[in-house]
C-alpha atoms as a PDB file:
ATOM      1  CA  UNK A   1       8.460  22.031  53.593  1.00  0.00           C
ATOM      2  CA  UNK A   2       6.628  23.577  50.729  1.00  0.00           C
ATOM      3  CA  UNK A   3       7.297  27.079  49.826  1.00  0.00           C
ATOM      4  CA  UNK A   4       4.289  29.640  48.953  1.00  0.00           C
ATOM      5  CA  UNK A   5       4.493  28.678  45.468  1.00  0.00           C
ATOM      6  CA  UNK A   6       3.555  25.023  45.952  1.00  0.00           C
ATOM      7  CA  UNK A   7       0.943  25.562  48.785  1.00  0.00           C
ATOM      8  CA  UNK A   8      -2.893  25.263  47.261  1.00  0.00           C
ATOM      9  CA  UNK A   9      -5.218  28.210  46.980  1.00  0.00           C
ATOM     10  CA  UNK A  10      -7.256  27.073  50.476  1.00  0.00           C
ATOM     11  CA  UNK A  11      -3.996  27.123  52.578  1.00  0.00           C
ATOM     12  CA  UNK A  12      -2.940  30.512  51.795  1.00  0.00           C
ATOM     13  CA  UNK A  13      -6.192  31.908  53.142  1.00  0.00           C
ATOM     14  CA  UNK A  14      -5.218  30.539  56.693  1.00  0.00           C
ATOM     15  CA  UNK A  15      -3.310  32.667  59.126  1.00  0.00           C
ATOM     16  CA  UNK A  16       0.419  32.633  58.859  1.00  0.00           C
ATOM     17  CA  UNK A  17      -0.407  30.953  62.760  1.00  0.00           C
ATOM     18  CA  UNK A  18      -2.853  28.636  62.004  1.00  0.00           C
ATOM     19  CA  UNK A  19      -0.227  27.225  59.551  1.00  0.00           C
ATOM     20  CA  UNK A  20       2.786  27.063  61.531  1.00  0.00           C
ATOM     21  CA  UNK A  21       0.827  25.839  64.305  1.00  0.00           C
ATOM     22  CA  UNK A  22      -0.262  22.433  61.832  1.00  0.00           C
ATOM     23  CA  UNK A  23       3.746  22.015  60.999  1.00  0.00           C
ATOM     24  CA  UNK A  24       4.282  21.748  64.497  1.00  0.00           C
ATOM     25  CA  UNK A  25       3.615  17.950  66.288  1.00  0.00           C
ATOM     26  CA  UNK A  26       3.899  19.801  69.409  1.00  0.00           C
ATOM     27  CA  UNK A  27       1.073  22.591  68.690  1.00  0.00           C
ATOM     28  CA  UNK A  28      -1.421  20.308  67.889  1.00  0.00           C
ATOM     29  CA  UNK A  29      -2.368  19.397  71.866  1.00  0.00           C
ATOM     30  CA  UNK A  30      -6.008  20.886  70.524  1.00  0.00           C
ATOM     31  CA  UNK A  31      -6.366  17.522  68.833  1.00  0.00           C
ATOM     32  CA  UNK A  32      -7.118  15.626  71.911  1.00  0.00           C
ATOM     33  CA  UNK A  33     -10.448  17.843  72.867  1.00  0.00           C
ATOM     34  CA  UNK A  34     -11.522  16.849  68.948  1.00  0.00           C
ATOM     35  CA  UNK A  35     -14.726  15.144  69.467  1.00  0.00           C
ATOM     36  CA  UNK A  36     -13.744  12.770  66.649  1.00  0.00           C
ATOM     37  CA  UNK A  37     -10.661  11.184  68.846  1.00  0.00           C
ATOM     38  CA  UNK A  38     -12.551   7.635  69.214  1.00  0.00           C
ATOM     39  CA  UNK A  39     -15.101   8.281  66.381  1.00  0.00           C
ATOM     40  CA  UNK A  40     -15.037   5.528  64.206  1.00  0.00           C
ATOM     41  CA  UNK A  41     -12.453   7.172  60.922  1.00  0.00           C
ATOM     42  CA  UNK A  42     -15.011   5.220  58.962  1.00  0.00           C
ATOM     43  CA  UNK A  43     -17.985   7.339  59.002  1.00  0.00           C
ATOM     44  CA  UNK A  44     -15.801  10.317  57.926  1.00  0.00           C
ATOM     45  CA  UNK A  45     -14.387   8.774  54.905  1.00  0.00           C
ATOM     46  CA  UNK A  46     -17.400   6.457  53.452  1.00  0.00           C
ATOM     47  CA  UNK A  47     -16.979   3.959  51.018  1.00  0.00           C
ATOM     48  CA  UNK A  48     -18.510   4.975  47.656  1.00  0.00           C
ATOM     49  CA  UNK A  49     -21.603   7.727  47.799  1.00  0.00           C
ATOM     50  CA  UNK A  50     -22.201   6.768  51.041  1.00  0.00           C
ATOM     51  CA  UNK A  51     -23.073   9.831  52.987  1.00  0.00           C
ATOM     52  CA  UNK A  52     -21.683  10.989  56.470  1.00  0.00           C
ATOM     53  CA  UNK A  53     -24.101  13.176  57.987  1.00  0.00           C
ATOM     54  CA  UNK A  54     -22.940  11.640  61.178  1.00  0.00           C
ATOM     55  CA  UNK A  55     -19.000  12.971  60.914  1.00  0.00           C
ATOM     56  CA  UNK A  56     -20.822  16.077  59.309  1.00  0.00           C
ATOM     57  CA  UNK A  57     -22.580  16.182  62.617  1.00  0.00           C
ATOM     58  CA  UNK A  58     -19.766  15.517  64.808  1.00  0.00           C
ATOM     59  CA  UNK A  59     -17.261  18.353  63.020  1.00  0.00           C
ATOM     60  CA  UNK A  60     -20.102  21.010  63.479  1.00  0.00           C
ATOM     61  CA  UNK A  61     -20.375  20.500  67.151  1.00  0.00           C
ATOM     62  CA  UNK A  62     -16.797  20.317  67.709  1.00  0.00           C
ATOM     63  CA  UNK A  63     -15.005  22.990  70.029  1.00  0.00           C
ATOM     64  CA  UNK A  64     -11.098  23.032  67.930  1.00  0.00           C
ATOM     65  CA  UNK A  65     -13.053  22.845  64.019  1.00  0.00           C
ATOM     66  CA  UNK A  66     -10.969  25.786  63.546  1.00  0.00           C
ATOM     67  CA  UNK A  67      -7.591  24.462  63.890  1.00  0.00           C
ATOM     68  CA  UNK A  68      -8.517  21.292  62.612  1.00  0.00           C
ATOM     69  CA  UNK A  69      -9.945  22.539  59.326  1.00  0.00           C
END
Protein backbone atom coordinates (compact mmCIF):
# COMPACT_ATOMS: atom_id res chain seq x y z
CA UNK A 1 0.00 0.00 0.00
CA UNK A 2 1.29 3.40 -0.85
CA UNK A 3 2.39 5.65 1.84
CA UNK A 4 1.38 9.56 1.86
CA UNK A 5 4.36 10.34 -0.04
CA UNK A 6 3.44 8.35 -3.15
CA UNK A 7 -0.38 9.08 -3.09
CA UNK A 8 -1.32 11.94 -5.93
CA UNK A 9 -2.44 15.42 -5.02
CA UNK A 10 -6.47 14.42 -5.70
CA UNK A 11 -6.32 11.50 -3.15
CA UNK A 12 -5.10 13.38 -0.29
CA UNK A 13 -8.07 15.72 -0.47
CA UNK A 14 -10.42 12.67 0.32
CA UNK A 15 -11.33 11.79 3.85
CA UNK A 16 -8.98 9.56 5.71
CA UNK A 17 -12.64 7.28 5.43
CA UNK A 18 -13.41 7.63 2.08
CA UNK A 19 -9.89 6.16 1.51
CA UNK A 20 -9.79 3.31 3.72
CA UNK A 21 -13.17 2.52 2.76
CA UNK A 22 -11.75 2.07 -1.33
CA UNK A 23 -8.77 -0.33 0.19
CA UNK A 24 -11.33 -2.37 1.56
CA UNK A 25 -13.16 -5.20 -1.03
CA UNK A 26 -15.57 -5.55 1.67
CA UNK A 27 -16.61 -1.66 2.02
CA UNK A 28 -17.37 -1.24 -1.34
CA UNK A 29 -21.17 -2.98 -1.08
CA UNK A 30 -22.16 0.83 -2.38
CA UNK A 31 -20.96 -0.38 -5.76
CA UNK A 32 -23.90 -2.49 -6.47
CA UNK A 33 -26.60 0.60 -6.21
CA UNK A 34 -24.00 2.34 -8.98
CA UNK A 35 -26.25 3.01 -11.80
CA UNK A 36 -23.36 2.09 -14.12
CA UNK A 37 -23.39 -1.82 -12.87
CA UNK A 38 -24.75 -3.10 -16.45
CA UNK A 39 -23.89 0.15 -18.36
CA UNK A 40 -22.05 -0.72 -21.22
CA UNK A 41 -17.89 0.18 -19.79
CA UNK A 42 -17.74 1.36 -23.36
CA UNK A 43 -19.48 4.57 -23.32
CA UNK A 44 -17.37 5.61 -20.29
CA UNK A 45 -14.07 5.06 -21.81
CA UNK A 46 -14.59 6.07 -25.72
CA UNK A 47 -12.34 5.26 -28.29
CA UNK A 48 -10.46 8.34 -29.57
CA UNK A 49 -12.37 11.99 -29.07
CA UNK A 50 -15.36 10.32 -28.93
CA UNK A 51 -17.48 11.99 -26.35
CA UNK A 52 -19.54 10.35 -23.45
CA UNK A 53 -22.18 12.60 -22.52
CA UNK A 54 -24.13 9.49 -21.89
CA UNK A 55 -21.66 8.01 -18.87
CA UNK A 56 -21.41 11.86 -18.07
CA UNK A 57 -25.13 11.57 -17.72
CA UNK A 58 -25.31 8.43 -15.91
CA UNK A 59 -22.43 9.49 -13.07
CA UNK A 60 -24.44 12.78 -12.40
CA UNK A 61 -27.61 11.01 -11.58
CA UNK A 62 -26.02 8.42 -9.61
CA UNK A 63 -26.91 8.02 -5.76
CA UNK A 64 -22.95 6.53 -4.42
CA UNK A 65 -20.86 9.34 -7.04
CA UNK A 66 -19.30 10.16 -3.86
CA UNK A 67 -17.64 7.05 -2.94
CA UNK A 68 -17.11 6.13 -6.32
CA UNK A 69 -15.24 9.27 -7.34
Amino acid sequence: MPDDTTLSDAARLLSPQLLQDARSDTARGWADRALCVGFDPEAFFPAGDEAAAEARGVCAACPVRGQCL
